[in-house]
N, C-alpha and C. Protein backbone atom coordinates (compact mmCIF):
# COMPACT_ATOMS: atom_id res chain seq x y z
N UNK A 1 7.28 7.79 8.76
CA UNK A 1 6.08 7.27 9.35
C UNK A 1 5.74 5.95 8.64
N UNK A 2 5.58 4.59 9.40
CA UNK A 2 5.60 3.78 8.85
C UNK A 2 3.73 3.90 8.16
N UNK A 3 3.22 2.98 6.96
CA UNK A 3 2.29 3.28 6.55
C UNK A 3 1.80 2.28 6.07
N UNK A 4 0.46 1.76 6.07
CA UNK A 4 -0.03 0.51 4.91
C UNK A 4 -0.52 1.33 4.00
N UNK A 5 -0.44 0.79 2.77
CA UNK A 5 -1.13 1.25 1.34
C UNK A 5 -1.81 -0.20 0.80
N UNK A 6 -2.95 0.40 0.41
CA UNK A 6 -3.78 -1.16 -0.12
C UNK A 6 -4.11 -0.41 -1.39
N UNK A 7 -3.98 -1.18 -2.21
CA UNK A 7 -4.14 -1.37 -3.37
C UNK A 7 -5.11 -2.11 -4.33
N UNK A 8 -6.35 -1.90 -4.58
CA UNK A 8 -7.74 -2.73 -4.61
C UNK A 8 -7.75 -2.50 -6.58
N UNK A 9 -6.82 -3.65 -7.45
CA UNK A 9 -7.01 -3.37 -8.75
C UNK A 9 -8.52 -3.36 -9.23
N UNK A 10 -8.76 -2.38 -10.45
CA UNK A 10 -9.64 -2.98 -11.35
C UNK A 10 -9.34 -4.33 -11.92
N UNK A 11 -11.08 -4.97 -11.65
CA UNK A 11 -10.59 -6.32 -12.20
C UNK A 11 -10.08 -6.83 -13.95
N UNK A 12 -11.10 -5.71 -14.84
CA UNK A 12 -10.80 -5.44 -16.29
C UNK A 12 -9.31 -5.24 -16.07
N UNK A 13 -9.17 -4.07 -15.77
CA UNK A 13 -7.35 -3.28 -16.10
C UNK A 13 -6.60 -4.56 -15.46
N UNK A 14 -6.64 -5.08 -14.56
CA UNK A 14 -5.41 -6.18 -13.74
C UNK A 14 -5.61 -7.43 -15.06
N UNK A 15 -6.69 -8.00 -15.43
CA UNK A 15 -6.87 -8.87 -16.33
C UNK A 15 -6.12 -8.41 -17.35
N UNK A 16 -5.90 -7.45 -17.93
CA UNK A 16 -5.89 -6.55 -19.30
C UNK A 16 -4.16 -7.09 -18.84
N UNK A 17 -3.62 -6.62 -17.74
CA UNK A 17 -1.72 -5.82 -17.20
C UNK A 17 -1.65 -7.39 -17.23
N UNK A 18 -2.41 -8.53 -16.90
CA UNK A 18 -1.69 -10.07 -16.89
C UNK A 18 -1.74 -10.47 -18.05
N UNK A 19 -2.82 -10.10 -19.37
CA UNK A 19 -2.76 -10.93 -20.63
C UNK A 19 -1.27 -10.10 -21.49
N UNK A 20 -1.17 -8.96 -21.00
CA UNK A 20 0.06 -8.46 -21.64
C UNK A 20 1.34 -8.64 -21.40
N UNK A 21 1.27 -8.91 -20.15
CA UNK A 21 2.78 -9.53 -19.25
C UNK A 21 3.59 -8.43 -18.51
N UNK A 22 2.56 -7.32 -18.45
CA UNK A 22 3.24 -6.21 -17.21
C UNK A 22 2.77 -5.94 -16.31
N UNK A 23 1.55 -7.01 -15.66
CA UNK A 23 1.52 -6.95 -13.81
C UNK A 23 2.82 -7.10 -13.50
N UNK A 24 3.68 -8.37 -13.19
CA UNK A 24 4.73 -8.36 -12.53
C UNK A 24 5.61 -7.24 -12.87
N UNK A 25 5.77 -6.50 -13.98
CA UNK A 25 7.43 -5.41 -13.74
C UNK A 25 6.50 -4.42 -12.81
N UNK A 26 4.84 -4.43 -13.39
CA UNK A 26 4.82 -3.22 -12.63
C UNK A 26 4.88 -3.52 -10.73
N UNK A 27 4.49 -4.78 -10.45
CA UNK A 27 4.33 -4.55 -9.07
C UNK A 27 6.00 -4.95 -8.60
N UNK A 28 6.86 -5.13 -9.39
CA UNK A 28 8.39 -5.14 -9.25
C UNK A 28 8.78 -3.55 -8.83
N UNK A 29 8.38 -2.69 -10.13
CA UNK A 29 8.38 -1.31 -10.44
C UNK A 29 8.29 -0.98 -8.71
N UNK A 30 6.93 -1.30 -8.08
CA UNK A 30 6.27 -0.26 -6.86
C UNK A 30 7.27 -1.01 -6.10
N UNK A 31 7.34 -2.45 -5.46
CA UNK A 31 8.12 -2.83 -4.43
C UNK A 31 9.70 -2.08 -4.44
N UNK A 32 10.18 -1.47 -5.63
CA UNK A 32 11.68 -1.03 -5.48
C UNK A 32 11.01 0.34 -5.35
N UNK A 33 9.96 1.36 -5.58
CA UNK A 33 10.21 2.09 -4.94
C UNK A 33 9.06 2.49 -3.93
N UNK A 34 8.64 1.84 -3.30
CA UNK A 34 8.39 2.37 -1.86
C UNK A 34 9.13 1.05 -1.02
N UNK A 35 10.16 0.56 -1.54
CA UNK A 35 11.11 -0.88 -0.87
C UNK A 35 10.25 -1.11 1.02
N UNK A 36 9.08 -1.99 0.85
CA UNK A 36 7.53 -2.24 1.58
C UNK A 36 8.87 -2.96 2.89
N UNK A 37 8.38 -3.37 4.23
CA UNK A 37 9.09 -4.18 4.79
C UNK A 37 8.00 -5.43 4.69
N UNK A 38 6.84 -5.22 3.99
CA UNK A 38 6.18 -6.50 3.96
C UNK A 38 4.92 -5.80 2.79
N UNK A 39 4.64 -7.21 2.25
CA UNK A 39 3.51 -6.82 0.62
C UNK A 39 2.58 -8.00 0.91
N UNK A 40 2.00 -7.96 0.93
CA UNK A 40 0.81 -9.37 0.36
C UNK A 40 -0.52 -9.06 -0.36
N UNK A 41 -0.61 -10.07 -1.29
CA UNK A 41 -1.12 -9.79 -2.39
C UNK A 41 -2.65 -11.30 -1.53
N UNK A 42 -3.86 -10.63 -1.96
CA UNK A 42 -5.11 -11.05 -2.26
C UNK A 42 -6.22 -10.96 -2.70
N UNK A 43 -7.56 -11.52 -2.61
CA UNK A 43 -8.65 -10.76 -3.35
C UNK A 43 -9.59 -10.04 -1.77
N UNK A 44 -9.90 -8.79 -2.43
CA UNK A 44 -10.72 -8.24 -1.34
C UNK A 44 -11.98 -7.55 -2.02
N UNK A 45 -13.27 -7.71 -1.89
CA UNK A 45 -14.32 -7.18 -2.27
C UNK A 45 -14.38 -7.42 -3.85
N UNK A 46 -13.96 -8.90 -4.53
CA UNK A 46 -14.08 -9.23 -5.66
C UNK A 46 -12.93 -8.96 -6.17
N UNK A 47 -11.52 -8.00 -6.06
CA UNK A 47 -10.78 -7.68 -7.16
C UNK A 47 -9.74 -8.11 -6.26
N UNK A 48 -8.47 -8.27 -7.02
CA UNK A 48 -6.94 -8.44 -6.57
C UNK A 48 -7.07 -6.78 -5.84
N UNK A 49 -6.11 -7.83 -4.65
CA UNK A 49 -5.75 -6.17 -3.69
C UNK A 49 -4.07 -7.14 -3.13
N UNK A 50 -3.03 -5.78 -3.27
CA UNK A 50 -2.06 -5.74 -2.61
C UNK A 50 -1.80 -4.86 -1.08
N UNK A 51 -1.36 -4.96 -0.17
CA UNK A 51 -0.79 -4.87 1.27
C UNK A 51 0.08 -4.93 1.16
N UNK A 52 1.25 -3.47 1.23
CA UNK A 52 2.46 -2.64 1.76
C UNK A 52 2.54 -2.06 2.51
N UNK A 53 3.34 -2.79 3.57
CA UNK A 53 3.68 -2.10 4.82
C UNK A 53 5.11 -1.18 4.61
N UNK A 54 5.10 0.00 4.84
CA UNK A 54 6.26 0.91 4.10
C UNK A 54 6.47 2.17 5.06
N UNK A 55 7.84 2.96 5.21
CA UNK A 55 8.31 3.96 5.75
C UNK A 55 8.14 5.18 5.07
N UNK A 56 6.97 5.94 4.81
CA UNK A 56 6.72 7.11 4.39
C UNK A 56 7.86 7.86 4.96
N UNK A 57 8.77 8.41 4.32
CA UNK A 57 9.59 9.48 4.50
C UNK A 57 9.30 10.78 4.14
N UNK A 58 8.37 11.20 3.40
CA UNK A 58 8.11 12.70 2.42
C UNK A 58 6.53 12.11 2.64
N UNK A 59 5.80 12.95 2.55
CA UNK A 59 4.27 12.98 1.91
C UNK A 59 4.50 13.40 0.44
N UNK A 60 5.46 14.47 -0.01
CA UNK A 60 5.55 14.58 -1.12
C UNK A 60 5.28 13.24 -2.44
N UNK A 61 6.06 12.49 -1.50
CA UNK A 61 6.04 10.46 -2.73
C UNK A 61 4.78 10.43 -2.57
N UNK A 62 3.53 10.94 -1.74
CA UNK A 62 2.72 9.97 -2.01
C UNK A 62 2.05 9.87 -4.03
N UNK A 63 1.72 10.98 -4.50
CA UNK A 63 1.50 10.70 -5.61
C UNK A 63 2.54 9.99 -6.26
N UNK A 64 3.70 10.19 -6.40
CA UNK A 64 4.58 8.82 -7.35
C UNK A 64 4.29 7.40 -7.24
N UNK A 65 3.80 7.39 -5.45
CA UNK A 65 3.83 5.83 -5.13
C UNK A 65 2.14 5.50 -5.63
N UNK A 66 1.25 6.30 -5.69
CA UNK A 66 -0.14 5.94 -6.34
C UNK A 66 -0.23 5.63 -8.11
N UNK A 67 0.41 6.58 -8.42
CA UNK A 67 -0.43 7.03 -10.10
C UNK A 67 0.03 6.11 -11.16
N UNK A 68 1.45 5.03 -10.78
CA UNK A 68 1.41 3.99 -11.57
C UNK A 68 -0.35 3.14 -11.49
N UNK A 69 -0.19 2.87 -10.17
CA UNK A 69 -1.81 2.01 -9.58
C UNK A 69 -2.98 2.57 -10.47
N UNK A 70 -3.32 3.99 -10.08
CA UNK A 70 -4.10 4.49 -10.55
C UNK A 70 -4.21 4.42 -12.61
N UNK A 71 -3.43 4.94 -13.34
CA UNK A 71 -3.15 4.84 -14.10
C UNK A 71 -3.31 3.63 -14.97
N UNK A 72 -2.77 2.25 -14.72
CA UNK A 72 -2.12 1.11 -15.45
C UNK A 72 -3.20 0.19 -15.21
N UNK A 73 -3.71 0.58 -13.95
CA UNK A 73 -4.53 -1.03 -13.17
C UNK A 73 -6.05 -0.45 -12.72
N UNK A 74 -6.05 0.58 -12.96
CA UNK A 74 -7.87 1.46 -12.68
C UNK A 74 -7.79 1.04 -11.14
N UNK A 75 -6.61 1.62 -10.22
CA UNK A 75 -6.96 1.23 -9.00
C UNK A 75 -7.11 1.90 -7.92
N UNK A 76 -7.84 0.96 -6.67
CA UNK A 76 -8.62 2.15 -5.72
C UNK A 76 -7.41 2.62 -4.65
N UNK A 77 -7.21 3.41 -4.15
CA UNK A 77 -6.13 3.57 -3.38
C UNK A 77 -6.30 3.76 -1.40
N UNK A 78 -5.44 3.48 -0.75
CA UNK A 78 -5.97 3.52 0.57
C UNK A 78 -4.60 3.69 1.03
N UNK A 79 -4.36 5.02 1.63
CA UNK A 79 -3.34 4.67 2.79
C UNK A 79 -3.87 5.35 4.47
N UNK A 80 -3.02 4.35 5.35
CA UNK A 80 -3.01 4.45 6.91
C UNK A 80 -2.26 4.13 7.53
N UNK A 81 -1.57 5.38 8.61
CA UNK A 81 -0.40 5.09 9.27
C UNK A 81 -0.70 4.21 10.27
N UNK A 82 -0.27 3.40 10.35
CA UNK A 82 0.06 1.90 11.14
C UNK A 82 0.86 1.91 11.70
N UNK A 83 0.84 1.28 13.65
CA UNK A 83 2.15 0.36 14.35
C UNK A 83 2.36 -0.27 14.44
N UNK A 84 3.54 -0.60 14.99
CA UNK A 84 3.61 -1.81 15.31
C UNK A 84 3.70 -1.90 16.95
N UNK A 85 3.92 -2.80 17.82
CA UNK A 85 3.41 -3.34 19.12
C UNK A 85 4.14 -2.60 19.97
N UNK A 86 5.88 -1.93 19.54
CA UNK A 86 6.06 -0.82 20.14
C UNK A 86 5.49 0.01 20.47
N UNK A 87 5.73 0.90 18.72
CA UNK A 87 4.94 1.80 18.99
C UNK A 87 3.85 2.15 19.47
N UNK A 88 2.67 1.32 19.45
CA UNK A 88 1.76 1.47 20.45
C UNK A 88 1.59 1.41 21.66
N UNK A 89 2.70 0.54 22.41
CA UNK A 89 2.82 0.79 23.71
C UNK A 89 3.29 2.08 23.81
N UNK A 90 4.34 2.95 23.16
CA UNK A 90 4.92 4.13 23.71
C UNK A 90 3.75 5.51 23.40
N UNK A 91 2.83 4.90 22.75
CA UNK A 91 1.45 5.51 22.38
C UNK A 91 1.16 5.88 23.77
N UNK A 92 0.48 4.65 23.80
CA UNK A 92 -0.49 4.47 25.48
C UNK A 92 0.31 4.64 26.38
N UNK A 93 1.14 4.74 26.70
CA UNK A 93 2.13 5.22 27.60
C UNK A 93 2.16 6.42 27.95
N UNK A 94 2.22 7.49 26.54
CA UNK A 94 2.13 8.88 26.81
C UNK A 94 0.81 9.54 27.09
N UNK A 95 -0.39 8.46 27.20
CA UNK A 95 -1.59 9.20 27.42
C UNK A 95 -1.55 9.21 29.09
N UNK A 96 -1.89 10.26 29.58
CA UNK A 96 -2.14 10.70 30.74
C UNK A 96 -3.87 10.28 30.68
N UNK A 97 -4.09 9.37 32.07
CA UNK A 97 -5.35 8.73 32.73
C UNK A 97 -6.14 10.08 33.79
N UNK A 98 -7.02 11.18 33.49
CA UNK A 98 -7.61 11.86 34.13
C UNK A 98 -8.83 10.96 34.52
N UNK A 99 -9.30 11.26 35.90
CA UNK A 99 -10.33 10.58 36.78
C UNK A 99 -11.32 11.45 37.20
């Protein structure tokens, strides 16, 4: 199931992971394993937030793919299964129109 995960750092902890020099392995770390087909990184509601668009295979990963975040960077977590322009047509497609 393809999925977005947003990622909303604490601004202390993300400040703290850049004066030490392990933001980048860690957001290296997450991109190899949930390998995203797309990431973008910005600020949302005051703090750095990342956007991974990714193929949930297991629900089981979801805690592996959080608790670095949670853990390292005091961060808020969000996931939602997302389509793309296919899939939503084959969505609306299968809804039957009662009158």
């Amino acid at each position: 199931m393809r999925m977005l995960l947003k990622v909303e750092m604490d601004t202390a902890a993300s400040n703290e992971a850049i004066r030490e020099g392990s933001i980048q392995g860690l957001m290296q770390e997450a991109v190899g394993r949930i390998r995203p087909e797309a990431a973008y990184f910005t600020v949302e509601n005051g703090c750095r937030t990342g956007y991974f668009f990714f193929d949930l295979t297991e629900t089981s990963d979801l805690p592996a793919i959080a608790e670095p975040f949670f853990m390292r960077l005091g961060a808020r977590i969000h996931y939602s299964p997302v389509m793309n322009p296919d899939e939503l047509a084959k969505g609306l497609a299968a809804i039957t129109t009662r009158g």
